[in-house]
N, C-alpha and C. Protein backbone atom coordinates (compact mmCIF):
# COMPACT_ATOMS: atom_id res chain seq x y z
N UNK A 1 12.52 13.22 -120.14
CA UNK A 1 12.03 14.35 -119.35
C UNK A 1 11.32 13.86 -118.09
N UNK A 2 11.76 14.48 -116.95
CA UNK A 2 10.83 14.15 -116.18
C UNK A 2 9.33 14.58 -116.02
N UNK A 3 8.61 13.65 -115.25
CA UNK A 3 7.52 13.84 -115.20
C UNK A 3 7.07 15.50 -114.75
N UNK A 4 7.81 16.18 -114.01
CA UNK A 4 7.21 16.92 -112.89
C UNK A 4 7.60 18.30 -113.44
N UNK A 5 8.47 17.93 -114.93
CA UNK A 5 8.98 18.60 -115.61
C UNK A 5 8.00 19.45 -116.67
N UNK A 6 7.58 18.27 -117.16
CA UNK A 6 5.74 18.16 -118.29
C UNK A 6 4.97 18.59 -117.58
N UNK A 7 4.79 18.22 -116.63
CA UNK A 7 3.87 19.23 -115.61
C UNK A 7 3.74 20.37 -115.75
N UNK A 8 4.90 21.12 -115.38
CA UNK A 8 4.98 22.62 -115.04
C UNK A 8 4.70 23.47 -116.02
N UNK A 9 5.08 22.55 -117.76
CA UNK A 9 4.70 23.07 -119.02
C UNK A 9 2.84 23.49 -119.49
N UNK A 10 2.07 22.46 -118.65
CA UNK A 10 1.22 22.25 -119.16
C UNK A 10 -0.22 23.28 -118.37
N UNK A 11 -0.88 23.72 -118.25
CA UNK A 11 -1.80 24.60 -118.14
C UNK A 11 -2.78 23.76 -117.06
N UNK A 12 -3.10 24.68 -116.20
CA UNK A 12 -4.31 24.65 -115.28
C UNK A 12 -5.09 23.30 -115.61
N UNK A 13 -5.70 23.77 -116.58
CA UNK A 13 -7.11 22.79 -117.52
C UNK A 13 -6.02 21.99 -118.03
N UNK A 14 -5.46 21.75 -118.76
CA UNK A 14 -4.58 20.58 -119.35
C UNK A 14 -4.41 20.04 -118.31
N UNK A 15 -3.86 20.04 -117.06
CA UNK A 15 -3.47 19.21 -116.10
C UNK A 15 -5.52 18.10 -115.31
N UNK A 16 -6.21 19.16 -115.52
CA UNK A 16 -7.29 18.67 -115.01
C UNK A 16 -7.80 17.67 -115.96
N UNK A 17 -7.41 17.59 -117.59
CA UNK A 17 -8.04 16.74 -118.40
C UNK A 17 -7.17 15.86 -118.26
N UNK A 18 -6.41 15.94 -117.88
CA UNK A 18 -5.03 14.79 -117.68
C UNK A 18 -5.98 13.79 -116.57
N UNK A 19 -6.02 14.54 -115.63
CA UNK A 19 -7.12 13.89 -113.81
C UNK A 19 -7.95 12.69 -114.54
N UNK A 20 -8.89 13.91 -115.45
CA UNK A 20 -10.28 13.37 -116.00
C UNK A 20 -9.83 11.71 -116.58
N UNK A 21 -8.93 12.15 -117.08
CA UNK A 21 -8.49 10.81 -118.15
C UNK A 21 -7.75 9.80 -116.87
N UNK A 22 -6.98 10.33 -116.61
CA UNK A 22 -6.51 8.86 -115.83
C UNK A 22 -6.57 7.99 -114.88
N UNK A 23 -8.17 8.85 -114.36
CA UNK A 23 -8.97 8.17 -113.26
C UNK A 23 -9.66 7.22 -114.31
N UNK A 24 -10.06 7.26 -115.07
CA UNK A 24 -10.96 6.60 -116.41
C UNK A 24 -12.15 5.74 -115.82
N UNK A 25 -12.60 6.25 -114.63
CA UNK A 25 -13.54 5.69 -114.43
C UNK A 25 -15.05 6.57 -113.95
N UNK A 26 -15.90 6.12 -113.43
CA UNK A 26 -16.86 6.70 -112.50
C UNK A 26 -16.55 8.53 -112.03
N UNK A 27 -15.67 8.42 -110.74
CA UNK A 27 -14.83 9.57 -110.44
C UNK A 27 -14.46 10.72 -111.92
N UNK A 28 -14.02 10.18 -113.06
CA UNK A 28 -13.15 11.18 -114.00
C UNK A 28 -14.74 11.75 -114.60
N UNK A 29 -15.48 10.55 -114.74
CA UNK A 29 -17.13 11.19 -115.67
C UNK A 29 -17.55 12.62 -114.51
N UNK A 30 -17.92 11.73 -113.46
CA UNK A 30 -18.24 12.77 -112.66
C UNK A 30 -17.79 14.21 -111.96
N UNK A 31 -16.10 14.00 -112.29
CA UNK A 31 -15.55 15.37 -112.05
C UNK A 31 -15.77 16.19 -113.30
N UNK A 32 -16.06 15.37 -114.89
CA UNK A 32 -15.62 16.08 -115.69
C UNK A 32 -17.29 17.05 -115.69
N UNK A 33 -18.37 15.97 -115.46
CA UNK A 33 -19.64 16.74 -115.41
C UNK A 33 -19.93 18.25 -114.64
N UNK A 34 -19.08 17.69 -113.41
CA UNK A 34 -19.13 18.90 -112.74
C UNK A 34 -18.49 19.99 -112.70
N UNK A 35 -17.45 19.47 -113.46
CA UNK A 35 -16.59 20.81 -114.25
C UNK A 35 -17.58 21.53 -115.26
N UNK A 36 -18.18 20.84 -115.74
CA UNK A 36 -18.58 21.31 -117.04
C UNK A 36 -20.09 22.32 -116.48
N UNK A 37 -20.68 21.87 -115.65
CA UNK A 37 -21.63 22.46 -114.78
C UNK A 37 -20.96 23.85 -114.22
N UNK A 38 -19.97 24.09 -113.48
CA UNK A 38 -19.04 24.95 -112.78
C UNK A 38 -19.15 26.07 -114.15
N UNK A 39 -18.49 25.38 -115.25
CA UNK A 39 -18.03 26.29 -116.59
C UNK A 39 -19.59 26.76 -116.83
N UNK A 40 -20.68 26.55 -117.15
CA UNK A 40 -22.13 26.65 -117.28
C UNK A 40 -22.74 27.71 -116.79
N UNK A 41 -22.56 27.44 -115.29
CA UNK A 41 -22.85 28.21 -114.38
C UNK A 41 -22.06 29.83 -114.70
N UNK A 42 -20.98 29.84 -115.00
CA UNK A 42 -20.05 31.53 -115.16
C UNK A 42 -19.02 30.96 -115.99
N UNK A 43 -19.01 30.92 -117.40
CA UNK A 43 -18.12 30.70 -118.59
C UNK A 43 -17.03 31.58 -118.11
N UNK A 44 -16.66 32.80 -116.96
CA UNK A 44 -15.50 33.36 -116.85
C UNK A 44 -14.94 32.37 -115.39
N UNK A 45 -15.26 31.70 -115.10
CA UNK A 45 -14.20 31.12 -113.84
C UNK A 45 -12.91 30.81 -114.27
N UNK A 46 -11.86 30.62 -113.45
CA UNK A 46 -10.94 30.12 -113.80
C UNK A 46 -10.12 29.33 -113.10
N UNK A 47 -9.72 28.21 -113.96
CA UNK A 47 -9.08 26.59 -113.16
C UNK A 47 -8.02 26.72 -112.56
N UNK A 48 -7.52 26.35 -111.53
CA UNK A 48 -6.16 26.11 -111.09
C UNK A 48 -5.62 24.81 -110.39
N UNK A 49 -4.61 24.03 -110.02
CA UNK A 49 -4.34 23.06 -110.16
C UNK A 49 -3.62 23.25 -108.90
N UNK A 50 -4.50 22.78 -107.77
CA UNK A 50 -3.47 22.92 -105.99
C UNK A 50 -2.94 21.81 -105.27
N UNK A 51 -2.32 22.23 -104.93
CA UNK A 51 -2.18 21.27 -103.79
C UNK A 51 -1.77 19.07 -104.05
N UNK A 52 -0.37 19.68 -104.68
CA UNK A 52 -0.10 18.11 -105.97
C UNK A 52 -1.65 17.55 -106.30
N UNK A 53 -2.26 18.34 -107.04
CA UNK A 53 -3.00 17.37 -107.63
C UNK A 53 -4.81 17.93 -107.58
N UNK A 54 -5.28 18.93 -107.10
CA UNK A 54 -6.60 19.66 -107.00
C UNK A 54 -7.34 20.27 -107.64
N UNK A 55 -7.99 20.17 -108.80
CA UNK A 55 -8.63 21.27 -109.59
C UNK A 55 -9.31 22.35 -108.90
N UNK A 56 -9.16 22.95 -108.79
CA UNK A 56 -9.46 24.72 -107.74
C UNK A 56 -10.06 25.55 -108.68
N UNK A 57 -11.43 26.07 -108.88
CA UNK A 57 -12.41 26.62 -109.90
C UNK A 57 -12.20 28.51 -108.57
N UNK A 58 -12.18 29.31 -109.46
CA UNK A 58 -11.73 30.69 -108.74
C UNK A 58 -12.61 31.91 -109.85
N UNK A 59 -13.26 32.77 -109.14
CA UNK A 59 -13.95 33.61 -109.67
C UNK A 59 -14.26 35.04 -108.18
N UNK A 60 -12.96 35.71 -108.57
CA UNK A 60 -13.17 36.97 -107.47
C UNK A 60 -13.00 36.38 -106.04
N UNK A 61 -11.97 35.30 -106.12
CA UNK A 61 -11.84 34.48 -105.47
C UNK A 61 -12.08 33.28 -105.43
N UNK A 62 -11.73 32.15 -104.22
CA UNK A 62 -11.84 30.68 -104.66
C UNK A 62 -13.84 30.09 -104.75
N UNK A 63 -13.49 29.70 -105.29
CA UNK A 63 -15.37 29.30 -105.58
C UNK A 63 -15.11 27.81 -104.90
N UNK A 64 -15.15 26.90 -105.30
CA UNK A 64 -14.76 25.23 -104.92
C UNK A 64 -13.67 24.40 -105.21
N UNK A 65 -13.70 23.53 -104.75
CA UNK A 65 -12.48 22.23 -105.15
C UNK A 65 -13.15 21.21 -105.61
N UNK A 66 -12.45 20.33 -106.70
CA UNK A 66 -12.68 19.08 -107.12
C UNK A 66 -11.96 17.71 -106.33
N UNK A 67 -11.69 16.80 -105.25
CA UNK A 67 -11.23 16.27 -105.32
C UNK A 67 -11.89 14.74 -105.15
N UNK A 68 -10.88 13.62 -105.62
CA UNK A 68 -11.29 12.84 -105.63
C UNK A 68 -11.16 11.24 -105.29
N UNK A 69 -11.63 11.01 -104.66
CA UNK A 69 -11.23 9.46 -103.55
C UNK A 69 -11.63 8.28 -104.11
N UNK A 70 -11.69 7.29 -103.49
CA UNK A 70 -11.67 5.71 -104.25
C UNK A 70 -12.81 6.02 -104.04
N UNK A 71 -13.68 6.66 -102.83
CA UNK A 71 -15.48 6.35 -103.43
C UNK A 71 -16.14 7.36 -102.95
N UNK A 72 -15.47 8.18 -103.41
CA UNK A 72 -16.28 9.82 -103.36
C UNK A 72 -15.43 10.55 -104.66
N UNK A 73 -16.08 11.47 -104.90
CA UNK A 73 -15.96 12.88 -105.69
C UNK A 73 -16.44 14.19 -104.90
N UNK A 74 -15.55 14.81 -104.37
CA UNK A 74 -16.08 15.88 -102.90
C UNK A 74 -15.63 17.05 -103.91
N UNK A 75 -16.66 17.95 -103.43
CA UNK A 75 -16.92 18.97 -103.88
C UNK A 75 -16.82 19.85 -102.88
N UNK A 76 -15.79 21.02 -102.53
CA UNK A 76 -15.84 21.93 -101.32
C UNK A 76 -16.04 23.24 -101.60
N UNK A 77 -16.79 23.94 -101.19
CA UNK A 77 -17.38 25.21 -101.20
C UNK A 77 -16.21 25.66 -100.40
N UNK A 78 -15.38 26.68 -100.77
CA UNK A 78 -14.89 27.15 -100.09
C UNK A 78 -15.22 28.56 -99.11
N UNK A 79 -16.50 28.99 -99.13
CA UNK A 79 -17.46 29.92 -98.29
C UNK A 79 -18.91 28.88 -97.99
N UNK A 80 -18.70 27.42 -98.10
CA UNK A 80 -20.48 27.37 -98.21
C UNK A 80 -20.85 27.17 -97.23
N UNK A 81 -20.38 27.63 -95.62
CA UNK A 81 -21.46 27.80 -94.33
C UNK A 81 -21.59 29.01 -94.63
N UNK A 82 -21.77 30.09 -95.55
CA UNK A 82 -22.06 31.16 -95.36
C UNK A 82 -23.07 31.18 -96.82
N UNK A 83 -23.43 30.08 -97.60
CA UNK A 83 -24.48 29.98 -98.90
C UNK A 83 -25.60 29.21 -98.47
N UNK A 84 -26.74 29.93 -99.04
CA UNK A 84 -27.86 29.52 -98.63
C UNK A 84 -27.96 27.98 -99.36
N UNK A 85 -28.61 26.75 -99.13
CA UNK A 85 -28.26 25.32 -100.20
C UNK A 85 -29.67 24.60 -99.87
N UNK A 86 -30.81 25.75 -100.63
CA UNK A 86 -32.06 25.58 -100.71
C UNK A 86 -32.49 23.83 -101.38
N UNK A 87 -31.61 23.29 -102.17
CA UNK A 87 -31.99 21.66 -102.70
C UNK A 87 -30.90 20.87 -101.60
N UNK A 88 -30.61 21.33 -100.71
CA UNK A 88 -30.21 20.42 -99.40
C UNK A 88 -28.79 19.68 -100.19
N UNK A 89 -27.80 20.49 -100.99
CA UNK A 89 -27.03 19.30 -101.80
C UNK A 89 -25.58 18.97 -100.81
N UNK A 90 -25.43 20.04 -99.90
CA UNK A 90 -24.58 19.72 -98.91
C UNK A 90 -24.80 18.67 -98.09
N UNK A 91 -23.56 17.57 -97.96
CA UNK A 91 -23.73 16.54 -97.44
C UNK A 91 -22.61 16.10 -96.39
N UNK A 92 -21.55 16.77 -96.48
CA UNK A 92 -20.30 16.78 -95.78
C UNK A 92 -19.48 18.10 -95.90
N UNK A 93 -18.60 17.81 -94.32
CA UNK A 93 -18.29 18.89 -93.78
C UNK A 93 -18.81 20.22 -93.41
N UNK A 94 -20.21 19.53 -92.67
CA UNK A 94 -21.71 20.27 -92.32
C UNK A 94 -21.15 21.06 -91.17
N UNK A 95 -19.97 20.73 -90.14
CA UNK A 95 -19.79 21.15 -88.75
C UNK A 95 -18.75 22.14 -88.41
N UNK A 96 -18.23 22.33 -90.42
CA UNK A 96 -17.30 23.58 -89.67
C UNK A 96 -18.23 25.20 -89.83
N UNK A 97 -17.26 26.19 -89.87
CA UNK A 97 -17.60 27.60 -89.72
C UNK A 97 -17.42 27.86 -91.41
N UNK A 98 -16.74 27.70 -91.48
CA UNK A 98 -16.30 27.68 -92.94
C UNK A 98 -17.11 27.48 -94.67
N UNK A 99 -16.33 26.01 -94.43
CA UNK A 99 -16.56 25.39 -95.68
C UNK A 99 -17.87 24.36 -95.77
N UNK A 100 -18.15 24.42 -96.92
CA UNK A 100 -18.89 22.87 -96.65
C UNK A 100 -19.09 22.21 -98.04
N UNK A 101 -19.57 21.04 -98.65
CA UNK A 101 -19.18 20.00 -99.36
C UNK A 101 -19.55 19.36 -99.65
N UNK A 102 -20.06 19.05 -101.20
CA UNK A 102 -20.69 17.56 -101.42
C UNK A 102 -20.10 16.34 -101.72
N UNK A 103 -20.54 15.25 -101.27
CA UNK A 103 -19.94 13.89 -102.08
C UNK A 103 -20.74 13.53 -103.24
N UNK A 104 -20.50 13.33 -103.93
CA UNK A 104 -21.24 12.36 -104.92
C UNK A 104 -20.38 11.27 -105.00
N UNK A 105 -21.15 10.04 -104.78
CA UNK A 105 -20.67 8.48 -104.72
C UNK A 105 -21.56 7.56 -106.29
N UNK A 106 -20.63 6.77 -106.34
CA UNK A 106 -21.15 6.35 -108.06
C UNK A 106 -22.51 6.35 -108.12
N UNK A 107 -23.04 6.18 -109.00
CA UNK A 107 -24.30 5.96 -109.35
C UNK A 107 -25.28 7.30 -109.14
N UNK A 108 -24.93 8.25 -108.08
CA UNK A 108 -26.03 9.25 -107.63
C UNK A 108 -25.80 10.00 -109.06
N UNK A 109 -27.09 10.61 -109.31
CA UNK A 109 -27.96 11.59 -110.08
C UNK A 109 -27.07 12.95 -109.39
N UNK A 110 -26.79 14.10 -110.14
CA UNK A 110 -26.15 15.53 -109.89
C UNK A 110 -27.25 16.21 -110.57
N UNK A 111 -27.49 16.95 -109.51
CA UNK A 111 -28.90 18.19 -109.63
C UNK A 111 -28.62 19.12 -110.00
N UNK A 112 -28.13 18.84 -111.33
CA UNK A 112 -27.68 20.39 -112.35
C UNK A 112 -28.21 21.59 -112.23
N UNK A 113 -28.65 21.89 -112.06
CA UNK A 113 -29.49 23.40 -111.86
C UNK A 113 -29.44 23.49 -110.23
N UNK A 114 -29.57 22.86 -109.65
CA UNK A 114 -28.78 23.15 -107.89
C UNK A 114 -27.76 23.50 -107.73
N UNK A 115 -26.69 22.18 -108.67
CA UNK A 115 -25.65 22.63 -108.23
C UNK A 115 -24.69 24.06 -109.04
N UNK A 116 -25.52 23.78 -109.68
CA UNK A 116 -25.05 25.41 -110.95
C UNK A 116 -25.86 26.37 -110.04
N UNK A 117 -26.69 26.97 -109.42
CA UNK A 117 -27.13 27.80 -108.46
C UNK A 117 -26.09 28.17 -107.07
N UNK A 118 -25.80 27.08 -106.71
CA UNK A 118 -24.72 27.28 -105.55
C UNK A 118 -23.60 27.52 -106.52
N UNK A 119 -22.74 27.20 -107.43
CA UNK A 119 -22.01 27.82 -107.75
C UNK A 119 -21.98 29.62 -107.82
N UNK A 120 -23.30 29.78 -108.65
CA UNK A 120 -23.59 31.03 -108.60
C UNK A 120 -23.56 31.74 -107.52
N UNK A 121 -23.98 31.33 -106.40
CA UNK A 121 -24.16 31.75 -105.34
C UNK A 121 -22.98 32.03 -104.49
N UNK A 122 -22.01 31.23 -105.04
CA UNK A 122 -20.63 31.36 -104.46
C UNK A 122 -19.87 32.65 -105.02
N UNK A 123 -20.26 32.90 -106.63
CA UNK A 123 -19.35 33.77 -107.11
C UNK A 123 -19.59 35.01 -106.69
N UNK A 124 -21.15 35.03 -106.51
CA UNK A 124 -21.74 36.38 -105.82
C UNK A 124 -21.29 36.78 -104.75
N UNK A 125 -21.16 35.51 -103.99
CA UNK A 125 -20.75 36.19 -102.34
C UNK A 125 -18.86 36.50 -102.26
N UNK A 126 -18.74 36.06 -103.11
CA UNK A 126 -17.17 36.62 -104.00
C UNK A 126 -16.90 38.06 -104.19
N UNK A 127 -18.12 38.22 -105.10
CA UNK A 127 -17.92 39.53 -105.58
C UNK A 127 -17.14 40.56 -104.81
N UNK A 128 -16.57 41.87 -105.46
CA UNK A 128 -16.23 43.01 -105.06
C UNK A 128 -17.70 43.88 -104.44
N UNK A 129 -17.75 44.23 -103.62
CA UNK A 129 -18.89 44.96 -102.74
C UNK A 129 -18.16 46.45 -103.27
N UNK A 130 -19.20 47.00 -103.94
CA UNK A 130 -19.14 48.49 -104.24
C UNK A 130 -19.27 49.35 -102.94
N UNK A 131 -18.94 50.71 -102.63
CA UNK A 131 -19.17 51.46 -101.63
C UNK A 131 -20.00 52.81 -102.72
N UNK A 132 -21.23 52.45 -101.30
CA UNK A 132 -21.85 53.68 -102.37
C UNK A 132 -21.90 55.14 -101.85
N UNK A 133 -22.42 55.87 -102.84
CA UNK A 133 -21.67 57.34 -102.27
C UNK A 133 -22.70 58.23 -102.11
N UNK A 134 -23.78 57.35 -101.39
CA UNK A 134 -24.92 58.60 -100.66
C UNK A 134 -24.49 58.63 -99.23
N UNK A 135 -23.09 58.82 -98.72
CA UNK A 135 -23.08 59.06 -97.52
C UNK A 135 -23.13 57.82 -96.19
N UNK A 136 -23.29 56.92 -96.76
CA UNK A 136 -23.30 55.95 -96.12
C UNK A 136 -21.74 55.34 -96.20
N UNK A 137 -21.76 54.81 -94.38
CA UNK A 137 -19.87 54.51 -94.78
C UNK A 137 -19.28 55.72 -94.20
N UNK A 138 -19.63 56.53 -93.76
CA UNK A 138 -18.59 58.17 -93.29
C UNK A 138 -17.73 57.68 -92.89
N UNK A 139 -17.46 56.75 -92.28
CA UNK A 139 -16.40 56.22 -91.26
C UNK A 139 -15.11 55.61 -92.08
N UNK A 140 -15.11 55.34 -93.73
CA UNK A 140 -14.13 54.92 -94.13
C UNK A 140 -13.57 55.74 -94.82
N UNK A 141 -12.22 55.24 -94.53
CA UNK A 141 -11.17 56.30 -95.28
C UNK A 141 -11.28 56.51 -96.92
């Protein structure tokens, strides 16, 4: 069978524990922590697998990316110039409009409760915005 074949069989999260495992190093601990932080933060997110090879965490939309380099583990907010990141954990891709991103490089400490807050903070600004019905809004159909 081909490889690309087993692939297509295998599930979101199956493909990401596959990542976890065959980086087997530094990188796989630390994606798997921060997966597990992500899951912590809102037990309803859900995984998807982009772009040959991306773990993509999605809740009312995309929340972040996992990816991972010979000496980083980047973490991308996919709204976070628009999240407040009160423990300063943003460290890259400070200059777009957009997005923005942490590295964690071996050895650094992950500020669990920071970074489970900005998650949160992501799913919120996700959310569906209710329209409320004291009249406010006349203007929409």
């Amino acid at each position: 069978m081909a490889k690309s074949s087993a692939q297509a069989e295998k599930s979101p999260s199956q493909l990401i524990d596959d990542r976890i495992k065959e980086l087997g190093d530094w990188r796989g601990e630390t994606l798997s922590r921060i997966r597990s932080l992500i899951r912590q933060a809102d037990p309803g997110v859900v995984e998807e697998w982009k772009w040959r090879g991306v773990p993509v965490w999605y809740r009312d939309g995309m929340i972040c990316t996992g990816e991972t380099y010979k000496n980083v583990v980047k973490v991308t907010f996919a709204k976070g110039a628009s999240l407040d990141d009160p423990a300063g954990l943003f460290n890259s891709s400070l200059d777009g409009n957009v997005r923005r991103a942490i590295d964690f490089r071996e050895g650094e400490t992950i500020d669990e409760e920071a970074l489970k807050a900005l998650v949160r903070a992501a799913i919120a600004l996700n959310a569906p915005r209710k329209r409320g019905r004291s009249g406010q809004g006349a203007g929409a159909a």
